[in-house]
N, C-alpha and C. Protein backbone atom coordinates (compact mmCIF):
# COMPACT_ATOMS: atom_id res chain seq x y z
N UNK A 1 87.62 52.31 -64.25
CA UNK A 1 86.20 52.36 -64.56
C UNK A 1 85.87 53.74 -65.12
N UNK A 2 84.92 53.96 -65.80
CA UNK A 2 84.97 55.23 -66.69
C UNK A 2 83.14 55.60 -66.33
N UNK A 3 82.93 56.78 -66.35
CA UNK A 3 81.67 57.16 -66.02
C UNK A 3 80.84 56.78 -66.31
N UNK A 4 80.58 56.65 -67.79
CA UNK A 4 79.34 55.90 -68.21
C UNK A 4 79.72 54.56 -68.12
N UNK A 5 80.49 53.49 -67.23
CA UNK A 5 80.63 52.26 -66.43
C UNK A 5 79.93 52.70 -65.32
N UNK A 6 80.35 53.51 -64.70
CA UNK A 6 79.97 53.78 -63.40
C UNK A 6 78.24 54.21 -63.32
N UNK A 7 77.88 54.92 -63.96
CA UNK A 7 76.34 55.52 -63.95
C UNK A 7 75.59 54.28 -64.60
N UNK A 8 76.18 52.75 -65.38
CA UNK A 8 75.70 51.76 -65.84
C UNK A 8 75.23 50.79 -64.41
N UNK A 9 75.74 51.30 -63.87
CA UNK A 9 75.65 50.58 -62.39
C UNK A 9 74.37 50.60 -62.17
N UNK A 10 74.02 51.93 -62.19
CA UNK A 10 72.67 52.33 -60.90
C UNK A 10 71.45 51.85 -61.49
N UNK A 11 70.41 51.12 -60.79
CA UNK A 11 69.04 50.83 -60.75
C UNK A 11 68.01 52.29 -61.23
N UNK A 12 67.12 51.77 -61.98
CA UNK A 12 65.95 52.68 -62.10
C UNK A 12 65.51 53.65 -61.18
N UNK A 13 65.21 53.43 -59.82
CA UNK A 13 64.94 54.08 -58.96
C UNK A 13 65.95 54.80 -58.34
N UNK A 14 67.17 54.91 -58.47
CA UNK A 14 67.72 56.07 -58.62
C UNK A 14 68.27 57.55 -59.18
N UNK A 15 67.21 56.87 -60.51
CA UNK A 15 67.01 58.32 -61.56
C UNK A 15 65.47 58.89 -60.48
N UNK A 16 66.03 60.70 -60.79
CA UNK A 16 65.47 61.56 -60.55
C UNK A 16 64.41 62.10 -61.19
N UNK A 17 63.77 62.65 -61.25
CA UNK A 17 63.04 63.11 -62.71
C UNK A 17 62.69 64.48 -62.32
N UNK A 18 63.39 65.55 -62.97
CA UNK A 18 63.31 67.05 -62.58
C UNK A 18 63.09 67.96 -63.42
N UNK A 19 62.01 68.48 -63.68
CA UNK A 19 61.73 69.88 -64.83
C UNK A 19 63.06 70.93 -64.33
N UNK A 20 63.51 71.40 -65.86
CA UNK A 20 64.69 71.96 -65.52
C UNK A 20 63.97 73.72 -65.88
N UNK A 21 63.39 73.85 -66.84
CA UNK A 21 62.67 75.17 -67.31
C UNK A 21 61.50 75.03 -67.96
N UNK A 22 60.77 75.67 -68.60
CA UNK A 22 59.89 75.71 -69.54
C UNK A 22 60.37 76.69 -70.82
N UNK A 23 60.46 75.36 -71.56
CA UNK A 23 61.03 75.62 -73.14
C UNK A 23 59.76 75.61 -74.22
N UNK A 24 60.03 76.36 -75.18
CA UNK A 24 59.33 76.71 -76.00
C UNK A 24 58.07 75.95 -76.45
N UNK A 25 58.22 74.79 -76.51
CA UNK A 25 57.47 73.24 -76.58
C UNK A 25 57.08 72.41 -75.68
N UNK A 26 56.96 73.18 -73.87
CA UNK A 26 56.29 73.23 -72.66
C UNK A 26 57.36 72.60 -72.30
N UNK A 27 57.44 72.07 -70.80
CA UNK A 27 58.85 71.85 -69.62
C UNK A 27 59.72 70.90 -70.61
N UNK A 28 60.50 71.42 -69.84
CA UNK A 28 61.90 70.83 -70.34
C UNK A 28 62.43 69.89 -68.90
N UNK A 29 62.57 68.07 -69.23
CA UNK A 29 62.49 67.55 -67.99
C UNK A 29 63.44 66.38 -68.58
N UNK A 30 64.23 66.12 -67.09
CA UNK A 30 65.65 65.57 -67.49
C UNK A 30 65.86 64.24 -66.40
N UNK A 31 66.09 62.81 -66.12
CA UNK A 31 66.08 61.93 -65.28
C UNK A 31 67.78 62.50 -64.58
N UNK A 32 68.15 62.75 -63.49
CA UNK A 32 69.21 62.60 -63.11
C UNK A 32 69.35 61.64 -61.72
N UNK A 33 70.87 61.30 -62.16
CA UNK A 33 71.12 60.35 -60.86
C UNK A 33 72.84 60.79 -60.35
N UNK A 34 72.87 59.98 -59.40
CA UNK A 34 74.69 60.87 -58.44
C UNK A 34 74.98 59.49 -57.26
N UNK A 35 76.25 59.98 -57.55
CA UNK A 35 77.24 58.88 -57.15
C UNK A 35 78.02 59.35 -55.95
N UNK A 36 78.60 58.76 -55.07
CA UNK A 36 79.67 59.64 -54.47
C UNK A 36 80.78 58.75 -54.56
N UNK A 37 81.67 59.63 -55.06
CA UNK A 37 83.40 59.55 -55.39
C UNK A 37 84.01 59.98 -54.96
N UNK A 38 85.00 59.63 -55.04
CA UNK A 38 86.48 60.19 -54.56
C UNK A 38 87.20 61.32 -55.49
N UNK A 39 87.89 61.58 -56.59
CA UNK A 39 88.13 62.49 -56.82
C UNK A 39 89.80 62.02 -57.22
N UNK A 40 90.00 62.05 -58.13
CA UNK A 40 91.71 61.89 -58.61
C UNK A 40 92.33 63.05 -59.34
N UNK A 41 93.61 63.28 -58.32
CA UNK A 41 94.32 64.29 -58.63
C UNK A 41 95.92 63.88 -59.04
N UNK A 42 96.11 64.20 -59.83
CA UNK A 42 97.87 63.58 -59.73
C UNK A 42 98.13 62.13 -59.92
N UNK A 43 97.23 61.65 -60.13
CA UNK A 43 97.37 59.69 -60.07
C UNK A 43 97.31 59.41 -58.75
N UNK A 44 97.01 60.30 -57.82
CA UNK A 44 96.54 60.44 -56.77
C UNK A 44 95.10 60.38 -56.17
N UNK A 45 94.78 59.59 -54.63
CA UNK A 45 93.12 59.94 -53.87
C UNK A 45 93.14 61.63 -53.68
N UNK A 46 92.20 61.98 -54.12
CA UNK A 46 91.58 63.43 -53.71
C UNK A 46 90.74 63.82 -53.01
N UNK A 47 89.71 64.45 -52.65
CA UNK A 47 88.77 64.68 -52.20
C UNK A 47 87.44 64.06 -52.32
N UNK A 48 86.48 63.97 -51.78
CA UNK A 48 85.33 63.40 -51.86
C UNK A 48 84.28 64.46 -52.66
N UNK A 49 83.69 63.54 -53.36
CA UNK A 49 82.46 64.67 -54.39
C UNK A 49 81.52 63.43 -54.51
N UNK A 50 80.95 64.06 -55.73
CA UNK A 50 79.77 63.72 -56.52
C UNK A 50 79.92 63.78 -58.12
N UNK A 51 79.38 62.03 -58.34
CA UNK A 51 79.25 62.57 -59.72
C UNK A 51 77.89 62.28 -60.28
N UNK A 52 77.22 63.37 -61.05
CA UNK A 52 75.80 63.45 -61.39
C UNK A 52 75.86 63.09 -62.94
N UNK A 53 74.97 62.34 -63.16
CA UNK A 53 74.53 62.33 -64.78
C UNK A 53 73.05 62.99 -64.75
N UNK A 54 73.08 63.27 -66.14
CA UNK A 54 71.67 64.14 -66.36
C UNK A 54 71.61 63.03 -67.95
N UNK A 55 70.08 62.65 -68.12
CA UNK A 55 69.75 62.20 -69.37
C UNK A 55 68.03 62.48 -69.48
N UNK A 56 68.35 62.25 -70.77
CA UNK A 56 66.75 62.76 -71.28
C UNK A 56 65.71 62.09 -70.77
N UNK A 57 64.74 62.31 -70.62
CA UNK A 57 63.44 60.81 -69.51
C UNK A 57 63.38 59.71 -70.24
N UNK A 58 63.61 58.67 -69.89
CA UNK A 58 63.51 56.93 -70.54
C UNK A 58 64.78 57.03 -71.72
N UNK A 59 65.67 57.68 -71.48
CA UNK A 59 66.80 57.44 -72.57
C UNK A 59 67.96 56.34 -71.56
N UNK A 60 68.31 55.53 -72.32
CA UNK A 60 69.31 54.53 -72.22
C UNK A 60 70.69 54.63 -72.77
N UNK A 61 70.85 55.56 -73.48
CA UNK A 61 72.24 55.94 -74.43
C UNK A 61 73.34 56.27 -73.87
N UNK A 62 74.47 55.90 -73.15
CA UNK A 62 75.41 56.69 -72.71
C UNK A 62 75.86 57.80 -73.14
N UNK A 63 75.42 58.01 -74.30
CA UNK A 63 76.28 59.29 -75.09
C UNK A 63 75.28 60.24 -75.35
N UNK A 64 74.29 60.35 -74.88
CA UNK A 64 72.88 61.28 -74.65
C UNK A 64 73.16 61.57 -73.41
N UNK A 65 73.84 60.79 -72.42
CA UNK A 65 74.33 61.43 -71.19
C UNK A 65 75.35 62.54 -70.54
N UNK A 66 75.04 63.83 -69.84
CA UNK A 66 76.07 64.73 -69.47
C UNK A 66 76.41 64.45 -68.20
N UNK A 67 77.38 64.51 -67.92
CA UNK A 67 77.97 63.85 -66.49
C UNK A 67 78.66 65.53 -66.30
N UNK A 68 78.31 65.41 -64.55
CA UNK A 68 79.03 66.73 -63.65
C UNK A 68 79.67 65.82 -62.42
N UNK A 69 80.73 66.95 -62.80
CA UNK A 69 81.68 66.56 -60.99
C UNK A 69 81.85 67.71 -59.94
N UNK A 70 81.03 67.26 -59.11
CA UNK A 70 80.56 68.18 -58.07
C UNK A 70 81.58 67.99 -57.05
N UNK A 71 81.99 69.30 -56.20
CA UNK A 71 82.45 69.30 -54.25
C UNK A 71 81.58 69.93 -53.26
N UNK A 72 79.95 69.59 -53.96
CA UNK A 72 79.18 69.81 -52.72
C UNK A 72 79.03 69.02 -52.16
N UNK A 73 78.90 69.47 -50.64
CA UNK A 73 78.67 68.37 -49.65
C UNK A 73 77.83 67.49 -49.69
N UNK A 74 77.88 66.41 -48.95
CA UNK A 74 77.07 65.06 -48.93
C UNK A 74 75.55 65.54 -48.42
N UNK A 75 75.32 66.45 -47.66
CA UNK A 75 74.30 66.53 -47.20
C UNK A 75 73.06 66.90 -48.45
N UNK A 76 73.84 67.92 -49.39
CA UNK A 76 73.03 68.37 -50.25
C UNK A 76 71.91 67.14 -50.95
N UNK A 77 70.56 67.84 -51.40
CA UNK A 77 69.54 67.39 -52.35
C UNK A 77 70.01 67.24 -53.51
N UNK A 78 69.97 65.79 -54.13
CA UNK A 78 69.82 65.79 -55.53
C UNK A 78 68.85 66.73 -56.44
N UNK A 79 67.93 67.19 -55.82
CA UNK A 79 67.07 67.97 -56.38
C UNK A 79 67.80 69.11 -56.66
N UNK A 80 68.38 69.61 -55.70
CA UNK A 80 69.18 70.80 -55.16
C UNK A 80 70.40 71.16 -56.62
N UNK A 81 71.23 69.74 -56.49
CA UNK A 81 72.39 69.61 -57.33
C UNK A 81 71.65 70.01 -58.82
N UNK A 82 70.68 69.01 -59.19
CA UNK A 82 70.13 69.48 -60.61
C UNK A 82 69.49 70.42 -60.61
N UNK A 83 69.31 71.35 -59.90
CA UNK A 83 68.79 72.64 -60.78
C UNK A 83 69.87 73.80 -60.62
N UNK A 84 71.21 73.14 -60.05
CA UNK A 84 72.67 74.07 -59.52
C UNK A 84 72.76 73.77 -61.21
N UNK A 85 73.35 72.39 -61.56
CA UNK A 85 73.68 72.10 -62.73
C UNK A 85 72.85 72.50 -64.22
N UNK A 86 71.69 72.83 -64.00
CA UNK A 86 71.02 73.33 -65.40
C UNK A 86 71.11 74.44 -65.47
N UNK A 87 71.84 75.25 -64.68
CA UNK A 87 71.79 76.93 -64.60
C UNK A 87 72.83 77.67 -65.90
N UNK A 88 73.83 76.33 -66.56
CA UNK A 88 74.64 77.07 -66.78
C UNK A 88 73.98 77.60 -68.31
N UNK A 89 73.08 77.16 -68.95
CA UNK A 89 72.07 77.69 -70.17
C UNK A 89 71.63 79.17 -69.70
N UNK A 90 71.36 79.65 -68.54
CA UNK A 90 70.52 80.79 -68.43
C UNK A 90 72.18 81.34 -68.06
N UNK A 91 72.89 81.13 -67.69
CA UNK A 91 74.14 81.73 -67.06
C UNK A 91 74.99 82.02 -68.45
N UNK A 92 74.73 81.55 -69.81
CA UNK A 92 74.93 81.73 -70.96
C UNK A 92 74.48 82.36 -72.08
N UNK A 93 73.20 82.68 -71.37
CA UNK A 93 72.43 83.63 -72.20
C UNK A 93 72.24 85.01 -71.82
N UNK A 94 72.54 84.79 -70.29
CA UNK A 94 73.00 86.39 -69.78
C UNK A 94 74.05 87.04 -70.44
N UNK A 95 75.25 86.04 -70.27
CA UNK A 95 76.30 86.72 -70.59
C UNK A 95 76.06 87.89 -72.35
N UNK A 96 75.52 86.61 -73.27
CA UNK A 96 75.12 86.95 -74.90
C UNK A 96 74.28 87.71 -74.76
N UNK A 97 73.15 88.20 -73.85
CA UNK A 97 72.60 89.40 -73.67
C UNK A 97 73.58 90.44 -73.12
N UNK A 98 74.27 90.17 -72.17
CA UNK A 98 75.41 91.75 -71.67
C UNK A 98 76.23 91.63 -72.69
N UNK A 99 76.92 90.95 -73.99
CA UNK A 99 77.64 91.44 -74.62
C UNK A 99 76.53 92.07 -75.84
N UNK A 100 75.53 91.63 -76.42
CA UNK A 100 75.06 92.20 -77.23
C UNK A 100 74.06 93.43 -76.94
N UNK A 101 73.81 93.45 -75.77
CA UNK A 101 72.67 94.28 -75.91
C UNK A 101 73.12 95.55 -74.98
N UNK A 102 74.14 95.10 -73.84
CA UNK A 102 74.54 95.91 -73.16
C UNK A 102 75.96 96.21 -72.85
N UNK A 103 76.76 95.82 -74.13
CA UNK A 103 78.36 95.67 -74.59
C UNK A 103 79.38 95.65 -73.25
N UNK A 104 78.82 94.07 -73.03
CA UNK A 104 80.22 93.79 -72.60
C UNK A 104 81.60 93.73 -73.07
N UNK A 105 81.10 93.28 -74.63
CA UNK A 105 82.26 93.08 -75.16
C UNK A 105 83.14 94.30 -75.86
N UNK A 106 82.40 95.29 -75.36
CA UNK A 106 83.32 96.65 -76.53
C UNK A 106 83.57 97.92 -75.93
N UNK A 107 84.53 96.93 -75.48
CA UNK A 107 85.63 98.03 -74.13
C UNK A 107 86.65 98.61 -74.48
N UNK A 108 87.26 99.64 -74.88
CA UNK A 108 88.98 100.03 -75.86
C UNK A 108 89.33 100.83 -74.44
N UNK A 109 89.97 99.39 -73.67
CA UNK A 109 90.72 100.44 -72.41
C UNK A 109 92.35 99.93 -72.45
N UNK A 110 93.14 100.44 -71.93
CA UNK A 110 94.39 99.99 -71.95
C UNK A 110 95.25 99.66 -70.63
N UNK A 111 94.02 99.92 -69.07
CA UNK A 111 94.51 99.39 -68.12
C UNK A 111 93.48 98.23 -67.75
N UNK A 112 93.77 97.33 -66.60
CA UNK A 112 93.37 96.54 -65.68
C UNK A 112 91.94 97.84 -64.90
N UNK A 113 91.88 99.05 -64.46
CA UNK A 113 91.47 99.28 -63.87
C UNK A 113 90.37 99.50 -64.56
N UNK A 114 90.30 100.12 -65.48
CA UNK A 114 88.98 100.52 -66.76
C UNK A 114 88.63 99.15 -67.12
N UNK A 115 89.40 98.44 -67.53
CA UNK A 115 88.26 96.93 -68.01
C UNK A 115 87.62 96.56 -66.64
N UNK A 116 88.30 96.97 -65.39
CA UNK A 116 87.15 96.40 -64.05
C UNK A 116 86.53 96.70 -63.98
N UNK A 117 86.15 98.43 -64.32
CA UNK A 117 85.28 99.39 -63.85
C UNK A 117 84.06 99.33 -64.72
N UNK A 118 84.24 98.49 -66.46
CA UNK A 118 83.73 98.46 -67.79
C UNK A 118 82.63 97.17 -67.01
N UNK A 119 83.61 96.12 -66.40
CA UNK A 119 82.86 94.74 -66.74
C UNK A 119 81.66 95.19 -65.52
N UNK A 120 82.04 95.53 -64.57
CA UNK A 120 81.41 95.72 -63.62
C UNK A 120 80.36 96.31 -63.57
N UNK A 121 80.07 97.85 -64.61
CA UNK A 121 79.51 98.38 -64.48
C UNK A 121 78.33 97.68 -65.60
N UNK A 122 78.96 96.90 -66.52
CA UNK A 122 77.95 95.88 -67.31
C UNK A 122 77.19 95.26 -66.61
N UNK A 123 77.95 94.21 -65.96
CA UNK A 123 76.87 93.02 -64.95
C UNK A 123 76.37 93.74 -63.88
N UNK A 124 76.84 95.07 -63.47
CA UNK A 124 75.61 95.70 -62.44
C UNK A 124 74.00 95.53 -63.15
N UNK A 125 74.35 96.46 -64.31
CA UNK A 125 72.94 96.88 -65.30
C UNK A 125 72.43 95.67 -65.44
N UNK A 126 72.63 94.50 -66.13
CA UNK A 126 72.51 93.41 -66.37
C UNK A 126 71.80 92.74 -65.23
N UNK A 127 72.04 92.31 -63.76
CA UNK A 127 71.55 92.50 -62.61
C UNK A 127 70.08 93.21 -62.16
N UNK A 128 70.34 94.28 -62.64
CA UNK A 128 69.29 95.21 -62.29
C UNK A 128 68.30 95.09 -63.49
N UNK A 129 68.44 94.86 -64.92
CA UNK A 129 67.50 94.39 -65.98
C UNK A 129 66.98 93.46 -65.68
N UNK A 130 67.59 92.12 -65.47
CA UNK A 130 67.08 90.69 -64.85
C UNK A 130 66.35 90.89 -63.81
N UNK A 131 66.51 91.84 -62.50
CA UNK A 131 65.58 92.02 -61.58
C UNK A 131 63.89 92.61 -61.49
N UNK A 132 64.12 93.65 -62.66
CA UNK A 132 63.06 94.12 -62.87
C UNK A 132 62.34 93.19 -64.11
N UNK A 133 62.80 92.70 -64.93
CA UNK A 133 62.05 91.54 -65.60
C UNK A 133 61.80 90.54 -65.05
N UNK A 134 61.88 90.23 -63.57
CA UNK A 134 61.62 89.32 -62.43
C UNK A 134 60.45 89.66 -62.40
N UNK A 135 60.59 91.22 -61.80
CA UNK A 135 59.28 91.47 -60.90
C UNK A 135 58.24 91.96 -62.02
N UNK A 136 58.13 92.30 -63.33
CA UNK A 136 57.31 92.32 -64.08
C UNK A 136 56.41 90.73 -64.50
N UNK A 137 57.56 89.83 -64.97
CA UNK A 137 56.92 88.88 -64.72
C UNK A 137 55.80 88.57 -63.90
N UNK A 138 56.63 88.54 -62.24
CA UNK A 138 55.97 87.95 -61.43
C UNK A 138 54.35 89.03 -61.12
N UNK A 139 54.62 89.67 -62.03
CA UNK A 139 53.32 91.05 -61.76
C UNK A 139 51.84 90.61 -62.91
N UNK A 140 52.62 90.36 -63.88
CA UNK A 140 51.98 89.31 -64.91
C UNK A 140 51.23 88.49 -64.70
N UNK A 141 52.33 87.20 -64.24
CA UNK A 141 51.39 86.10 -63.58
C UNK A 141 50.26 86.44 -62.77
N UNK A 142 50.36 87.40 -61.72
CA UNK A 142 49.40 87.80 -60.68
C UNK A 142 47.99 87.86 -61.28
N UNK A 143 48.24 89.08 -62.59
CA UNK A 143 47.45 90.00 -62.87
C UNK A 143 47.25 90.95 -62.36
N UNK A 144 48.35 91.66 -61.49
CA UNK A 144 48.58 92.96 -61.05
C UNK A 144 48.97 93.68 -61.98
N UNK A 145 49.20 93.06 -62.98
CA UNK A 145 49.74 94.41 -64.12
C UNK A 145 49.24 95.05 -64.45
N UNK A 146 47.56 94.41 -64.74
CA UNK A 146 46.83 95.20 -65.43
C UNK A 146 46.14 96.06 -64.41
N UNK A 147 45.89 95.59 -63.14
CA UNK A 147 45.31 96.62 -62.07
C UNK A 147 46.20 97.96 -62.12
N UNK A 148 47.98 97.38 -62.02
CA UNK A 148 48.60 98.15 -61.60
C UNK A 148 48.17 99.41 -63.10
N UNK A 149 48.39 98.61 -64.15
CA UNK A 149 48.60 99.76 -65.37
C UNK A 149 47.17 100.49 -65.46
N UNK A 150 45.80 100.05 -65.24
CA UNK A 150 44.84 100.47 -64.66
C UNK A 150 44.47 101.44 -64.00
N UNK A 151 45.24 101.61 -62.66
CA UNK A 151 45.43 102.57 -61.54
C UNK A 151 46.37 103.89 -62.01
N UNK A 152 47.06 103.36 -62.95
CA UNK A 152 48.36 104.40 -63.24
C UNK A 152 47.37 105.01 -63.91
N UNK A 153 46.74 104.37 -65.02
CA UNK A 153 46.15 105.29 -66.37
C UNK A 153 44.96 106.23 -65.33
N UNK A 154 44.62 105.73 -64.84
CA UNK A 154 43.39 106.92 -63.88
C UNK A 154 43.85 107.57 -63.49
N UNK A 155 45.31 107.27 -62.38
CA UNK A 155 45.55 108.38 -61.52
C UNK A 155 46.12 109.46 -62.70
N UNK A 156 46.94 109.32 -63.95
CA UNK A 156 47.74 110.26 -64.83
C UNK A 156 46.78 111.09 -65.71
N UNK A 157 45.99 110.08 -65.95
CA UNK A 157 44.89 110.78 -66.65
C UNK A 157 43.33 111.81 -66.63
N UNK A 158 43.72 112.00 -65.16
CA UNK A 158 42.75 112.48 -64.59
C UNK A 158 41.56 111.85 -64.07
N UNK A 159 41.56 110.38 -64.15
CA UNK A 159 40.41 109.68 -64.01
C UNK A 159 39.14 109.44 -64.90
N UNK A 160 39.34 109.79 -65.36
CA UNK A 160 37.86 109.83 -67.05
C UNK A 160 38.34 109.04 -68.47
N UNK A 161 39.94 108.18 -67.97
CA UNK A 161 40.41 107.47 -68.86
C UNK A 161 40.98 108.19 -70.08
N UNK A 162 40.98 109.59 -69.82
CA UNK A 162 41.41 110.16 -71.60
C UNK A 162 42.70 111.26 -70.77
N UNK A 163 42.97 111.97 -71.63
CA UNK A 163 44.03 112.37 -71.32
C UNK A 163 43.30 114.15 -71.00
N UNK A 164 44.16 114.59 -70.30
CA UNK A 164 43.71 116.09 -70.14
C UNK A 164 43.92 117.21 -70.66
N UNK A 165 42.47 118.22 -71.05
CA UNK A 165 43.29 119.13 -72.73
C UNK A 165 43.98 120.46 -71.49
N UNK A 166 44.52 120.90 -72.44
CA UNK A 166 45.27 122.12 -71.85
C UNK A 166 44.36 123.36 -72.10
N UNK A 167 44.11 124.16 -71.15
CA UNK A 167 43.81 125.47 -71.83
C UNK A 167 44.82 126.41 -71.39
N UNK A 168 44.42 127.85 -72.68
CA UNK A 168 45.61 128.58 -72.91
C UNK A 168 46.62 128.95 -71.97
N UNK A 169 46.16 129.20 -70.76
CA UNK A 169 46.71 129.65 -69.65
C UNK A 169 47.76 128.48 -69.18
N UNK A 170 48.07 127.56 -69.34
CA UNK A 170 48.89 126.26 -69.34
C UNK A 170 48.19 125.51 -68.23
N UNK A 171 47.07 125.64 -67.69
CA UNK A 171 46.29 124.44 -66.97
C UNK A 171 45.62 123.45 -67.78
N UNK A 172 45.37 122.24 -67.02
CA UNK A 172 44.71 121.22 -67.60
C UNK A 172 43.41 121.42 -66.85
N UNK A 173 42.86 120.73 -67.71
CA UNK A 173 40.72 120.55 -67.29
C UNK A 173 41.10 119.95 -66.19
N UNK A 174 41.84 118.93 -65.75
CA UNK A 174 41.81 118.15 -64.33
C UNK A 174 42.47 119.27 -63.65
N UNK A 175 43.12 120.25 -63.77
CA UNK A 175 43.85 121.09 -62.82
C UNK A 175 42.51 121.71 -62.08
N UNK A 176 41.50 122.17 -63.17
CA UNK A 176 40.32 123.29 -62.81
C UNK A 176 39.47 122.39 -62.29
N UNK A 177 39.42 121.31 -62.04
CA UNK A 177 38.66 120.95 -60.66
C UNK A 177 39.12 120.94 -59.85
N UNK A 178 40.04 121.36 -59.27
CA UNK A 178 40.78 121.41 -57.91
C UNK A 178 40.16 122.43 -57.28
């Protein structure tokens, strides 16, 4: 029996229906459904898994269908599984951001220990870029940004919104109210 036999099986109500991101042309949303299998190794029984199809909402096409073979446990959420499985687009665009923007790819070392020390010290930065474009985001959405950038411009600027002139002596007008 061959996968798209097998995923021909399942009833309507076992498709999922899960926004995977928000793409350019608003959410991006995918029906998935999962099976549990066995697993063949060697012409051999293997282990127990999962197999998930993902298809577009109300598509019928087998060949519009991506099938994954999972060894997470039984307990896990289908919900859970499809948004494990849509990760690998953002897990692909990291990478094409650390090679282009933060050269992963342009390393001239000639041991094992320098390409560790190269890759590593890439996906640290990379890590730490993604984190702080987290929390900007999530500062965004709030509308703390603008309080926050708000508060900054007063406290730097002396509070009067403009910037502070210098006189000759190297003080600022905000210094001489102190």
């Amino acid at each position: 029996m061959t996968v798209a036999e097998l995923m021909a099986t399942l009833s309507e109500p076992d498709w999922i229906r899960h926004q995977v991101t928000e793409g350019a042309k608003g959410p991006r949303e995918y029906q998935f459904a999962r099976v549990r299998v066995v697993e063949k190794r060697h012409k051999r029984p293997g282990s127990w898994g999962w197999m998930m199809a993902r298809r577009p909402v109300g598509c019928r096409n087998p060949k519009e269908f991506t099938y994954y073979l999972s060894n997470a446990p039984e307990t896990v959420a289908l919900a859970e599984m499809a948004r494990v499985g849509c990760l690998r687009w953002t897990i692909e665009e990291n990478l094409e951001l650390a090679k282009g923007e933060l050269g992963l790819d342009h390393y001239e070392v000639t041991k094992y220990r320098g390409w560790h020390h190269h890759i590593t010290l890439v996906m640290l930065v990379l890590a730490f870029l993604k984190s702080v474009q987290l929390k900007w985001k999530k500062m965004a959405s709030r509308h703390q940004f603008r309080k926050y950038a708000s508060s900054w411009k007063s406290s730097c600027l002396g509070g009067s919104g403009r910037r502070p002139s210098r006189s000759p002596g190297g003080r600022t007008s905000s210094d001489a109210r102190l």
